[in-house]
N, C-alpha and C. Protein backbone atom coordinates (compact mmCIF):
# COMPACT_ATOMS: atom_id res chain seq x y z
N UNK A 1 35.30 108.44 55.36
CA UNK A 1 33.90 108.08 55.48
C UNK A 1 33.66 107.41 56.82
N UNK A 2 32.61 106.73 56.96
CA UNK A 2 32.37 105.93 58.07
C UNK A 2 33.52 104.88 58.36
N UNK A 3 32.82 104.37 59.58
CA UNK A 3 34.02 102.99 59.94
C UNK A 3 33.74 101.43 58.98
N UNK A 4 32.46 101.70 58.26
CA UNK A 4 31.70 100.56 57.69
C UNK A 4 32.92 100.49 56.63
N UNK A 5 32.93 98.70 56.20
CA UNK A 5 33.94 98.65 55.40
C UNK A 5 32.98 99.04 53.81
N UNK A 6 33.33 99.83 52.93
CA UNK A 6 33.16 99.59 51.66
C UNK A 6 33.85 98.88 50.65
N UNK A 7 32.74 98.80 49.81
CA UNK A 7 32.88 98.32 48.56
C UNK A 7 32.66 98.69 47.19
N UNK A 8 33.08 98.87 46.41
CA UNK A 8 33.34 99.94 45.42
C UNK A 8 32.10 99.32 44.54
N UNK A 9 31.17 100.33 44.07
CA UNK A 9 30.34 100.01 43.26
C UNK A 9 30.77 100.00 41.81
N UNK A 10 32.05 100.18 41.10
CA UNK A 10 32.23 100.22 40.14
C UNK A 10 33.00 98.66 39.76
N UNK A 11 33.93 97.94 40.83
CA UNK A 11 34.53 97.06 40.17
C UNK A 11 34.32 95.98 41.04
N UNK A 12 33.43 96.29 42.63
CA UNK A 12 33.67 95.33 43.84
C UNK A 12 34.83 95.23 44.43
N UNK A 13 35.68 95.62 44.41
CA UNK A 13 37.11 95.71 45.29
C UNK A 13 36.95 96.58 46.75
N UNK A 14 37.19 95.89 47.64
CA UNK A 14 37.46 96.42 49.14
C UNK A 14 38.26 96.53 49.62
N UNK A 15 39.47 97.39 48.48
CA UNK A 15 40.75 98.54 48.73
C UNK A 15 40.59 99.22 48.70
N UNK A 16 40.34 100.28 49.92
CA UNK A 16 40.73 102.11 48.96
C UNK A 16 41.70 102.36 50.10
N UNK A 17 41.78 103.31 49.95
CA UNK A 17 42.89 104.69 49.92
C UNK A 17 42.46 106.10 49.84
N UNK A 18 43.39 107.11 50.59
CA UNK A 18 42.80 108.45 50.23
C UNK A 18 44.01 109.17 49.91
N UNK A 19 44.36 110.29 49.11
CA UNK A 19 44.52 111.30 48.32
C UNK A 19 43.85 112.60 48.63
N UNK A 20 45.01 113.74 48.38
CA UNK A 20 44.69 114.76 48.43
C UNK A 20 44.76 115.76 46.96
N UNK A 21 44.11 116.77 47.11
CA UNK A 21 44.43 117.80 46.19
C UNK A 21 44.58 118.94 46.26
N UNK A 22 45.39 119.93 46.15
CA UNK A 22 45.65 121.16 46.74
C UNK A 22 46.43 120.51 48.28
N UNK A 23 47.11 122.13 48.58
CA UNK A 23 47.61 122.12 49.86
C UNK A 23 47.99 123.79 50.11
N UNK A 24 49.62 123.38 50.55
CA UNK A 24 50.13 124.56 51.42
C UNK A 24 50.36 125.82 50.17
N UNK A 25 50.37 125.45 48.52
CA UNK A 25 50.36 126.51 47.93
C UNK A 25 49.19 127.01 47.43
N UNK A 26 48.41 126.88 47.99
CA UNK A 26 47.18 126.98 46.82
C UNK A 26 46.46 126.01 45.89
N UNK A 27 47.43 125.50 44.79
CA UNK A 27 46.83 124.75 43.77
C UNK A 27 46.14 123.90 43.95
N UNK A 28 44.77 123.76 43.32
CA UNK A 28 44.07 122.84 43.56
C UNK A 28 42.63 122.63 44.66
N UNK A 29 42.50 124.10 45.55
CA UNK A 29 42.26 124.41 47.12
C UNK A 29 40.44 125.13 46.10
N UNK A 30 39.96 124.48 47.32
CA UNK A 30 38.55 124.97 47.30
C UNK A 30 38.66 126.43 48.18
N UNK A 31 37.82 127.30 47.46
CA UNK A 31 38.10 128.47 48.17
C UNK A 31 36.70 129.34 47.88
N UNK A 32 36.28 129.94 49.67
CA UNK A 32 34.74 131.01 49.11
C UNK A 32 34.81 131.23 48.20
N UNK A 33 33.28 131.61 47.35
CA UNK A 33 33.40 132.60 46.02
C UNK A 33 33.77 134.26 46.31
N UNK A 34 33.03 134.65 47.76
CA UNK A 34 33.50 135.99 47.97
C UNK A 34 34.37 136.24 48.77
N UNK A 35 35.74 135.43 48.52
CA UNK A 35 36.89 135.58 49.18
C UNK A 35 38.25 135.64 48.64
N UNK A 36 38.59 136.45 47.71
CA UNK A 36 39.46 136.45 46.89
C UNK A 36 41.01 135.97 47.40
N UNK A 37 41.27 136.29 48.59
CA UNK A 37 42.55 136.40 48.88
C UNK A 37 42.62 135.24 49.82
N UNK A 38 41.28 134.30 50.15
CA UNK A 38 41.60 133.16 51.02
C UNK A 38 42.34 132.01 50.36
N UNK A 39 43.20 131.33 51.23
CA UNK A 39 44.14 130.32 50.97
C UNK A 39 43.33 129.02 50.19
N UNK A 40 41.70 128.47 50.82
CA UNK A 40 40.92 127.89 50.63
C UNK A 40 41.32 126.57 51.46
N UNK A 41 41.15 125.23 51.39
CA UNK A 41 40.64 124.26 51.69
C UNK A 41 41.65 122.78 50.54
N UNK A 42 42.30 122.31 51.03
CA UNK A 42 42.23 120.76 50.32
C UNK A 42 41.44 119.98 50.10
N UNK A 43 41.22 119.34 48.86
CA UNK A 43 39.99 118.26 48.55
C UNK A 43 40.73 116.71 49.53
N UNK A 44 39.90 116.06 49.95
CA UNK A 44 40.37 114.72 50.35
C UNK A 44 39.86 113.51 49.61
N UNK A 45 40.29 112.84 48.94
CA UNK A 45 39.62 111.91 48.37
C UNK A 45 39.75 110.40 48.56
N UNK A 46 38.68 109.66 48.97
CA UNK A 46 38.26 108.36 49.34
C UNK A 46 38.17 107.10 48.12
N UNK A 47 38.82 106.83 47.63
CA UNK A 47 39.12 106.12 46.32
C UNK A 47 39.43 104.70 46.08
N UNK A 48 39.05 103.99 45.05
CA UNK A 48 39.38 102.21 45.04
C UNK A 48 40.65 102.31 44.57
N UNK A 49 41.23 101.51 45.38
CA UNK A 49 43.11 101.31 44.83
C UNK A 49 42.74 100.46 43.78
N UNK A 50 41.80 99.48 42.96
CA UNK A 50 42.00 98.68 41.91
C UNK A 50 41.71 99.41 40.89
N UNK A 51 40.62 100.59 40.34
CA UNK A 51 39.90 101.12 39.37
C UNK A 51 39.73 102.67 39.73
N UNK A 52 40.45 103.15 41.25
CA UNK A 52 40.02 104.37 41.10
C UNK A 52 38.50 105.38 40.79
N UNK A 53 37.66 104.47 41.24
CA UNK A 53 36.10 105.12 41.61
C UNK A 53 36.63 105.57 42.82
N UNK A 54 36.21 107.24 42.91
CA UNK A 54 35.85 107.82 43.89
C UNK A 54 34.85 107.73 44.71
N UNK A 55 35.06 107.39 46.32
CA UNK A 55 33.71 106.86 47.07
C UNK A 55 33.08 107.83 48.03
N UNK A 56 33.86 108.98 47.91
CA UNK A 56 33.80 110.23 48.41
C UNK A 56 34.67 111.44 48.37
N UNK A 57 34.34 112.70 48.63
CA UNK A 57 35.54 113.80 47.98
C UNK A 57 35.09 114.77 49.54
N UNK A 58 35.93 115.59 50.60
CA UNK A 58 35.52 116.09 51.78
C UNK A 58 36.41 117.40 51.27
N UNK A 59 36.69 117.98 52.16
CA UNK A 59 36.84 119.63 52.25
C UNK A 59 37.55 119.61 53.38
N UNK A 60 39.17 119.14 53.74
CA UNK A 60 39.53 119.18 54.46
C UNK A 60 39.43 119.84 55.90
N UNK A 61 39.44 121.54 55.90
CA UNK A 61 38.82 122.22 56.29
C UNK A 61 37.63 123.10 56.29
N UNK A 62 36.87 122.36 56.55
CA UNK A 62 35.39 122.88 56.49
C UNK A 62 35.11 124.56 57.16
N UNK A 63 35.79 124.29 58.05
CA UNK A 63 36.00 125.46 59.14
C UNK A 63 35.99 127.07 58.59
N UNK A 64 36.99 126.85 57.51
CA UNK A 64 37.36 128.47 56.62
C UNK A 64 36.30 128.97 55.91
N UNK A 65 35.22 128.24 56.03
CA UNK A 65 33.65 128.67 55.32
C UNK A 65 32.66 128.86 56.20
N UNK A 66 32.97 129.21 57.00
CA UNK A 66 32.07 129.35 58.16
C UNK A 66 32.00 130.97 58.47
């Protein structure tokens, strides 16, 4: 996200951390709908290390949808 520090609207804690989902095999990978055979995209996720509210979710590579 930005450089602004957040704060988690679910518990007030100003820890996060980020996490991924999907990668180099596939699983997990955002991918076109009319692209059957593309590799797709990793989710990135922006998260409170105390409670785990998600404070944002990105598309690693945005680029492959273009």
């Amino acid at each position: 996200m930005e450089d602004k520090k957040l704060v988690c609207k679910s518990c007030g804690s100003d820890s996060f951390t980020i996490g991924q989902v999907g990668g180099d095999f596939n699983q997990g990978n955002v991918r076109p709908i009319d692209s059957v055979f593309s590799v797709g995209s990793p989710f990135i996720f922006n998260f409170c290390k105390d409670c785990g509210e998600v404070a944002s979710i990105k598309v690693e590579k945005p680029q492959y949808f273009k």
